[in-house]
PDB file of N, CA and C in Angstrom:
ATOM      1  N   UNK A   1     -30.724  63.211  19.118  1.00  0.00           N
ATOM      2  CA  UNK A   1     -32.139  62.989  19.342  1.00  0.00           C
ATOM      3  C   UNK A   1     -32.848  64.326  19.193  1.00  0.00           C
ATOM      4  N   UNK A   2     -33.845  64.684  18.228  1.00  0.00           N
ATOM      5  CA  UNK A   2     -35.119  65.791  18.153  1.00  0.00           C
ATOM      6  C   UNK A   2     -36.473  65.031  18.697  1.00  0.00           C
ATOM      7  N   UNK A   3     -36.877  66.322  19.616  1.00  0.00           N
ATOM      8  CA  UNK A   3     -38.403  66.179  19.782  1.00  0.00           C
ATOM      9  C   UNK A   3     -38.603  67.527  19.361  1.00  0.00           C
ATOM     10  N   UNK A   4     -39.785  66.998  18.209  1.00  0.00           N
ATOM     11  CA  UNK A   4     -40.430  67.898  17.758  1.00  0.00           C
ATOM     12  C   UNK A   4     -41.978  68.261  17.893  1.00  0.00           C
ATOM     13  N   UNK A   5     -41.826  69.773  18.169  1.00  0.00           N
ATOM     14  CA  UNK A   5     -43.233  70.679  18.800  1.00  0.00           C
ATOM     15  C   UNK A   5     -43.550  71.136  17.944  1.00  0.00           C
ATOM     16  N   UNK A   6     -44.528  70.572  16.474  1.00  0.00           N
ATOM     17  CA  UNK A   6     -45.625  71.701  15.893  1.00  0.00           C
ATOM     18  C   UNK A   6     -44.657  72.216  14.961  1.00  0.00           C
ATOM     19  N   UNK A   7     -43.945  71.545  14.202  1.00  0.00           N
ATOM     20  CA  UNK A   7     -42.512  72.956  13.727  1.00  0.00           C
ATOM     21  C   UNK A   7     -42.784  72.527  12.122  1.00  0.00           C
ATOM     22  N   UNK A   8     -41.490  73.666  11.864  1.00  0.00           N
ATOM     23  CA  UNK A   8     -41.031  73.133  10.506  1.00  0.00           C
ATOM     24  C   UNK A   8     -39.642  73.456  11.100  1.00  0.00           C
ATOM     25  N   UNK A   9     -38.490  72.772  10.312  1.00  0.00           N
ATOM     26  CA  UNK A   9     -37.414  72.242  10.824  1.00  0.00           C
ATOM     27  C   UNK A   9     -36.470  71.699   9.344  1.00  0.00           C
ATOM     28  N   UNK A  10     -34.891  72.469   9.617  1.00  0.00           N
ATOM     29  CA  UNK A  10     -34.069  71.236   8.273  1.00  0.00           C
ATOM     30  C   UNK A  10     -33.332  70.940   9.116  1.00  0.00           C
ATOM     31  N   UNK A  11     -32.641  69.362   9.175  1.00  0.00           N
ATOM     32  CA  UNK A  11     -31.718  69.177   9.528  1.00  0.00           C
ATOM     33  C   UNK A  11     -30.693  68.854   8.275  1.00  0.00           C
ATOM     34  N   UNK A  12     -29.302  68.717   8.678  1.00  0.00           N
ATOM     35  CA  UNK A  12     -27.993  68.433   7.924  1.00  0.00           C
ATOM     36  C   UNK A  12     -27.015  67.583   8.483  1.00  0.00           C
ATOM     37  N   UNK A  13     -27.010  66.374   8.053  1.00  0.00           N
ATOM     38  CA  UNK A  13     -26.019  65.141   8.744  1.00  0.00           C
ATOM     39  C   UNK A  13     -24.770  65.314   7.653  1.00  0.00           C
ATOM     40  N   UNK A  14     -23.888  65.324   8.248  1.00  0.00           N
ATOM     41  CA  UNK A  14     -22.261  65.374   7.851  1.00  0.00           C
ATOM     42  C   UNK A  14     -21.517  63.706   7.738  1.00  0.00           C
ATOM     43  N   UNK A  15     -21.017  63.705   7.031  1.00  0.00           N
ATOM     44  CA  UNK A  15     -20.368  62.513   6.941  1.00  0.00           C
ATOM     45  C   UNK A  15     -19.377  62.178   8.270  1.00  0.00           C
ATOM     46  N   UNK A  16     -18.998  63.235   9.011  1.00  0.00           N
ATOM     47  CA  UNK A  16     -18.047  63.453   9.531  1.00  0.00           C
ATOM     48  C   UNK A  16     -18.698  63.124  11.161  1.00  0.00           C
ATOM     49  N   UNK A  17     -19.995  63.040  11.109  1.00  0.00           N
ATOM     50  CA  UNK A  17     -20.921  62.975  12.476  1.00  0.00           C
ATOM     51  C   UNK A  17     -21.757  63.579  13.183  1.00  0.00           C
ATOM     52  N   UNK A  18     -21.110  64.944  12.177  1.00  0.00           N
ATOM     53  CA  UNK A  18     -22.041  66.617  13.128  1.00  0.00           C
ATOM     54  C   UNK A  18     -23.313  66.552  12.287  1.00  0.00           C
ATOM     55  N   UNK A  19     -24.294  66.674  13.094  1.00  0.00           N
ATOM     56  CA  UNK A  19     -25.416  67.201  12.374  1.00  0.00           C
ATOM     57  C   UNK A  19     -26.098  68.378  12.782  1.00  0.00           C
ATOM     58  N   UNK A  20     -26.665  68.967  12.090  1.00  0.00           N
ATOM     59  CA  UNK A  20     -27.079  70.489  12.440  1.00  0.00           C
ATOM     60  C   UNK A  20     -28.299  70.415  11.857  1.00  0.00           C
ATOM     61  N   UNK A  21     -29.478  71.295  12.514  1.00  0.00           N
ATOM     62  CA  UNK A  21     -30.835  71.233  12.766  1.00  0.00           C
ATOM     63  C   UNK A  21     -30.982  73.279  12.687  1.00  0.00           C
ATOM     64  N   UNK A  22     -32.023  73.468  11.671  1.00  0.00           N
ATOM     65  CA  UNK A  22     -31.981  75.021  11.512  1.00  0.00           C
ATOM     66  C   UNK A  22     -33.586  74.862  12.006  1.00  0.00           C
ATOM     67  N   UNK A  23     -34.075  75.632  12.684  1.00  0.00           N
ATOM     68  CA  UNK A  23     -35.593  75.616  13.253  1.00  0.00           C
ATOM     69  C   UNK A  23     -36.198  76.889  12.326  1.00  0.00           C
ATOM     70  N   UNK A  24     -37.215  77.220  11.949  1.00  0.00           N
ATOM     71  CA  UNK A  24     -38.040  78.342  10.955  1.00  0.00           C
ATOM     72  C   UNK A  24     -38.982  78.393  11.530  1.00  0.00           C
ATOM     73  N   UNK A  25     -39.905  77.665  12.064  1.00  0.00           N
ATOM     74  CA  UNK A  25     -41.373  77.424  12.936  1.00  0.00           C
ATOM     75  C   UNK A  25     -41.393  76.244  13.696  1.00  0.00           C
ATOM     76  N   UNK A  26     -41.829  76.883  14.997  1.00  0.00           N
ATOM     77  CA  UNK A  26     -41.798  76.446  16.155  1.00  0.00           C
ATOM     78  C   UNK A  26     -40.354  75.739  17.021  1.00  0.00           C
ATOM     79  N   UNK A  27     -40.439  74.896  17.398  1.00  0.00           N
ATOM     80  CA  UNK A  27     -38.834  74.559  18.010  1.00  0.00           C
ATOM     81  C   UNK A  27     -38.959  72.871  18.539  1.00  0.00           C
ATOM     82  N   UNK A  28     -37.632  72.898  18.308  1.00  0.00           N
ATOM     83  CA  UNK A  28     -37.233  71.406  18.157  1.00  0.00           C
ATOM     84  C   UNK A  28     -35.827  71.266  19.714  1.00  0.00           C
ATOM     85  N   UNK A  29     -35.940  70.239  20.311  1.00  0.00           N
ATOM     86  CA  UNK A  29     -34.915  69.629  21.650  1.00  0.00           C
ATOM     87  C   UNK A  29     -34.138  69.542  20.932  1.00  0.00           C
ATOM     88  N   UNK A  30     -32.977  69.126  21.373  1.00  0.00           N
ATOM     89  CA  UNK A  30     -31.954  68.837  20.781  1.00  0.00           C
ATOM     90  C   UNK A  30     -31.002  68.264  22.120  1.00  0.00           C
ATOM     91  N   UNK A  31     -30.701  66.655  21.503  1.00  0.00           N
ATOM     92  CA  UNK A  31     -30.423  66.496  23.223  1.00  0.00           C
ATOM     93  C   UNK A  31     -29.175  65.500  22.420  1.00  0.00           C
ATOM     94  N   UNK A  32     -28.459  64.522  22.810  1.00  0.00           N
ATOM     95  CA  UNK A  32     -27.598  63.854  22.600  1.00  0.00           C
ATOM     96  C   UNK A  32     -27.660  62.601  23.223  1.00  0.00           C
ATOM     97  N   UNK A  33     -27.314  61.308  22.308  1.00  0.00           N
ATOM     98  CA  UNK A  33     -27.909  59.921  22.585  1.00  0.00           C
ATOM     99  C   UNK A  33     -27.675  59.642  24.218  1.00  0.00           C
ATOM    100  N   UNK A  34     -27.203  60.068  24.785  1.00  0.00           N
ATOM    101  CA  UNK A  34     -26.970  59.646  26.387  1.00  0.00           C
ATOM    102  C   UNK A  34     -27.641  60.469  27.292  1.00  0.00           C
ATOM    103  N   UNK A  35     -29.216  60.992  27.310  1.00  0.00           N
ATOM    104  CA  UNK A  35     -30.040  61.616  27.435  1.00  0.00           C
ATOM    105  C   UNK A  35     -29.137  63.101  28.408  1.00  0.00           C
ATOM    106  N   UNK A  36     -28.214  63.311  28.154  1.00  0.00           N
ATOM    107  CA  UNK A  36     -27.161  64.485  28.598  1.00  0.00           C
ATOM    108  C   UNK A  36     -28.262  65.915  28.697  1.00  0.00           C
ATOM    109  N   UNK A  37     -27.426  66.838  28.266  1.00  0.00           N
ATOM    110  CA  UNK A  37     -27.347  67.982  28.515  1.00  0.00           C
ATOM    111  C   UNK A  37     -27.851  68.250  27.520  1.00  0.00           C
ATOM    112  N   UNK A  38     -29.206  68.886  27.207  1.00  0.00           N
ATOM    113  CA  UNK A  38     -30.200  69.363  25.574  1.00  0.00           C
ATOM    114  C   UNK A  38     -30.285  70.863  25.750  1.00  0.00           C
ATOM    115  N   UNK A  39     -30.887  71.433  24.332  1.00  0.00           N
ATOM    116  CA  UNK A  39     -30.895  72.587  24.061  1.00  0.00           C
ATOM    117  C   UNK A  39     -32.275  72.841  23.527  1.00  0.00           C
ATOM    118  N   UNK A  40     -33.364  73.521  23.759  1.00  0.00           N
ATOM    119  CA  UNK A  40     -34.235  73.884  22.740  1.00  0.00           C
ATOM    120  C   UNK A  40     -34.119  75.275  22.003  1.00  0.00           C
ATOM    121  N   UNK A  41     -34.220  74.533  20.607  1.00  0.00           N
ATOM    122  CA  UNK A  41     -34.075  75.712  19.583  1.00  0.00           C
ATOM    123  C   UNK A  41     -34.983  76.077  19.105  1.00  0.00           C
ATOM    124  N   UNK A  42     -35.658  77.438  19.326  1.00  0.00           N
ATOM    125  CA  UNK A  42     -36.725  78.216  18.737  1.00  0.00           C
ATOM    126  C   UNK A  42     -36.276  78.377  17.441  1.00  0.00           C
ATOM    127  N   UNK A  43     -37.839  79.124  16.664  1.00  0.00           N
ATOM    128  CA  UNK A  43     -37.639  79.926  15.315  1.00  0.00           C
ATOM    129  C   UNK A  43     -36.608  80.643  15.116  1.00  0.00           C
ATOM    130  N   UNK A  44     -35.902  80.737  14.053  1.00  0.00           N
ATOM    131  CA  UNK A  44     -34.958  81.322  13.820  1.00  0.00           C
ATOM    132  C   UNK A  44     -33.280  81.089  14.362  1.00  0.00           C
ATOM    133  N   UNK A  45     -33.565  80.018  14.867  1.00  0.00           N
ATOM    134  CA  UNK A  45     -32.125  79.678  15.601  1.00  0.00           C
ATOM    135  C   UNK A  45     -31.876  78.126  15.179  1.00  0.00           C
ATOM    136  N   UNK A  46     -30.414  77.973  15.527  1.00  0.00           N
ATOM    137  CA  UNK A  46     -30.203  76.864  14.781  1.00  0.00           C
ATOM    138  C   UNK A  46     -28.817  76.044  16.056  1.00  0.00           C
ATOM    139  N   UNK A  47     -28.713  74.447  15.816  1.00  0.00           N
ATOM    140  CA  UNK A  47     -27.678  73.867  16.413  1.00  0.00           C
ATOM    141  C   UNK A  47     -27.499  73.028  16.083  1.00  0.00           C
ATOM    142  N   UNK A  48     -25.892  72.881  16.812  1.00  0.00           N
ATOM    143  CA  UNK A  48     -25.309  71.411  15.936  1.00  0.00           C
ATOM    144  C   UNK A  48     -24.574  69.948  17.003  1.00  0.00           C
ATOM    145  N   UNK A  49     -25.113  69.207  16.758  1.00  0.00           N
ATOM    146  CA  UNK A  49     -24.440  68.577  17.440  1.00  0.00           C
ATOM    147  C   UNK A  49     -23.505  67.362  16.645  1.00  0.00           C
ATOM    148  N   UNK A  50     -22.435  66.628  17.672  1.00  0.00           N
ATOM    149  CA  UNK A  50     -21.642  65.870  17.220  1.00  0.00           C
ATOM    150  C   UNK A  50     -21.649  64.809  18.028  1.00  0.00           C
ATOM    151  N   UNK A  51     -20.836  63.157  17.554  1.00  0.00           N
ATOM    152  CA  UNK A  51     -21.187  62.111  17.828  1.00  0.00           C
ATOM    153  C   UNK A  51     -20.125  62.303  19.164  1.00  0.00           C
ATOM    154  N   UNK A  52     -21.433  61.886  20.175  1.00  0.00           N
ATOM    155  CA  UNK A  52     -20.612  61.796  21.737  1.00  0.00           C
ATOM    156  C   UNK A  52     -20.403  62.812  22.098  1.00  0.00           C
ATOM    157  N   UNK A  53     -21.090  63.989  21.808  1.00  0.00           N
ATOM    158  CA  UNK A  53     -21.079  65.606  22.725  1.00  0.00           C
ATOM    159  C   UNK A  53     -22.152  66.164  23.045  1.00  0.00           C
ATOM    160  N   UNK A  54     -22.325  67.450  23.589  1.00  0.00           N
ATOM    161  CA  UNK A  54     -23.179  67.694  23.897  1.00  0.00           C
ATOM    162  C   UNK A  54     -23.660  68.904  22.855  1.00  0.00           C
ATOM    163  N   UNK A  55     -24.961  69.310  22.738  1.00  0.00           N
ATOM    164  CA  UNK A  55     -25.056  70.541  21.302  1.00  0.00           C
ATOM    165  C   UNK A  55     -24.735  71.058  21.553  1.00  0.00           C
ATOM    166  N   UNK A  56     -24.072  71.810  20.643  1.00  0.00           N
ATOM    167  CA  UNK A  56     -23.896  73.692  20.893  1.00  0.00           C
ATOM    168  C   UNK A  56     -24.463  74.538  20.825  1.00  0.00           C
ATOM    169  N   UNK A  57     -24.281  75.446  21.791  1.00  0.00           N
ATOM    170  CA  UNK A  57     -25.668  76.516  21.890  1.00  0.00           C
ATOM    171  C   UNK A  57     -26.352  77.116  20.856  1.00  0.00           C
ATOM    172  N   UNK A  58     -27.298  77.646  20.921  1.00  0.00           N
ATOM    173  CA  UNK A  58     -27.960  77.819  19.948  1.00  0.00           C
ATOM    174  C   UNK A  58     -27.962  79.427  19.333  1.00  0.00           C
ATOM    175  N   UNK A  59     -27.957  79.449  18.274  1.00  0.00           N
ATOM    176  CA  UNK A  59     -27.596  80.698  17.482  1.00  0.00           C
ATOM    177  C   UNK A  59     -28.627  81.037  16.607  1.00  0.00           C
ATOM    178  N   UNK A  60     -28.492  82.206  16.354  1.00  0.00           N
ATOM    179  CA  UNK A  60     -29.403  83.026  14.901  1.00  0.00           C
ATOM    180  C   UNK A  60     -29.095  82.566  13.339  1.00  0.00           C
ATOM    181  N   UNK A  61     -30.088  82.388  12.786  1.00  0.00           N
ATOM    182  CA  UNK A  61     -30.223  81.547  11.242  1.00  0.00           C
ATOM    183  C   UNK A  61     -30.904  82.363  10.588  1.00  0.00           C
ATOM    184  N   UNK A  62     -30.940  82.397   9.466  1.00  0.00           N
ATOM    185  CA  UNK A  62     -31.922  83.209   8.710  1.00  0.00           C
ATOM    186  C   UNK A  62     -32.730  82.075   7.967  1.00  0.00           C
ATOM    187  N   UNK A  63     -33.787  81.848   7.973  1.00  0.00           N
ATOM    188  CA  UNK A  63     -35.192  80.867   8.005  1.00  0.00           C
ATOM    189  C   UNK A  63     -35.318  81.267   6.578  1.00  0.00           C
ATOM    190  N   UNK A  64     -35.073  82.270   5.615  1.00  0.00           N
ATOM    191  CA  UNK A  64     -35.163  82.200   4.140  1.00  0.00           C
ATOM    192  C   UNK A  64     -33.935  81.451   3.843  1.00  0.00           C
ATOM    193  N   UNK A  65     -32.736  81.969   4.074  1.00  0.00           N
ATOM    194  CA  UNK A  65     -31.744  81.184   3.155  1.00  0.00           C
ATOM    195  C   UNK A  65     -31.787  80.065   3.444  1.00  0.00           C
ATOM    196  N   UNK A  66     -32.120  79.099   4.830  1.00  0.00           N
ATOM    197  CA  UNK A  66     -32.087  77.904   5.091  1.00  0.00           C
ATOM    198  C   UNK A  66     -33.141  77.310   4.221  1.00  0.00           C
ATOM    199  N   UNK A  67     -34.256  77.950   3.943  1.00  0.00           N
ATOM    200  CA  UNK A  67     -35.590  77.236   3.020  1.00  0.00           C
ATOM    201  C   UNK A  67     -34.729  77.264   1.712  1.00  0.00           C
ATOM    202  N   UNK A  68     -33.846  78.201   0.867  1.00  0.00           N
ATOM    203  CA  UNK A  68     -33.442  77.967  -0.362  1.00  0.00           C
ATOM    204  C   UNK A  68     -32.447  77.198  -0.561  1.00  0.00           C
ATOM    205  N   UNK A  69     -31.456  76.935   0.556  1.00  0.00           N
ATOM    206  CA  UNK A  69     -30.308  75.790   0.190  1.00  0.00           C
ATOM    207  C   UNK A  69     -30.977  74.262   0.544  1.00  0.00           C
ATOM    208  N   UNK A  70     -32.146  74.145   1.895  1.00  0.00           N
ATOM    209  CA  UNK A  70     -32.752  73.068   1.406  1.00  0.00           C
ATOM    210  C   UNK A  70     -33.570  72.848   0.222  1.00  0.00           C
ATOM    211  N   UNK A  71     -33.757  73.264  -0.646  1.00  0.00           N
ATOM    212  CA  UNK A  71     -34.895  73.206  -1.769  1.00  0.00           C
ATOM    213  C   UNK A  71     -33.438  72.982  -2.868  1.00  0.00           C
ATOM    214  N   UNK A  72     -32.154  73.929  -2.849  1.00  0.00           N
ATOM    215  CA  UNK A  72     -31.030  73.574  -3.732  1.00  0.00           C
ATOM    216  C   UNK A  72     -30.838  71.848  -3.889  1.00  0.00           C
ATOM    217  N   UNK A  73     -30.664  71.484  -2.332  1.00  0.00           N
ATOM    218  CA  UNK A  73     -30.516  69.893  -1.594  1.00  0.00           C
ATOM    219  C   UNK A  73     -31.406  68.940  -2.660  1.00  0.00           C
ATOM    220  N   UNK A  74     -32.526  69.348  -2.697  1.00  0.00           N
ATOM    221  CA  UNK A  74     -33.277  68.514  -2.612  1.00  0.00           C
ATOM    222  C   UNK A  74     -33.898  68.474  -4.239  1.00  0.00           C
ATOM    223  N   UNK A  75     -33.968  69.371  -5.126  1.00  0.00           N
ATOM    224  CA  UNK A  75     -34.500  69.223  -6.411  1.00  0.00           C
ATOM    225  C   UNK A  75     -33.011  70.026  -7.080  1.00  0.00           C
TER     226      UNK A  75
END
């Protein structure tokens, strides 16, 4: 589950279940379907979560390379 504040935001769903959410502007919750234990991730930080856990803490991203491998993704 994301609630999103005002942002720009990529996420990345895995076949496998994990999905990961890179924040660039503003920040996004990050909580897990059993309203558990959430994380908010500011600019520049990023997390991942998996089916039936709780996220993992949140870490440093670099907000350019994440804008060029989503734009690779996508065109």
């Amino acid at each position: 589950v994301f609630a999103v504040r005002g942002t720009e935001f990529a996420v990345f769903a895995e076949p496998g279940g994990r999905t990961t959410v890179s924040v660039l502007e503003g920040e996004v919750e990050v909580t897990n379907l059993d309203g558990g234990h959430s994380v908010m991730v500011a600019a520049s930080q990023g997390s991942s979560i998996s089916t039936g856990a709780d996220p993992a803490p949140v870490s440093e991203i670099d907000p350019d390379a994440v804008r060029k491998l989503f734009d690779l993704l996508l065109y």
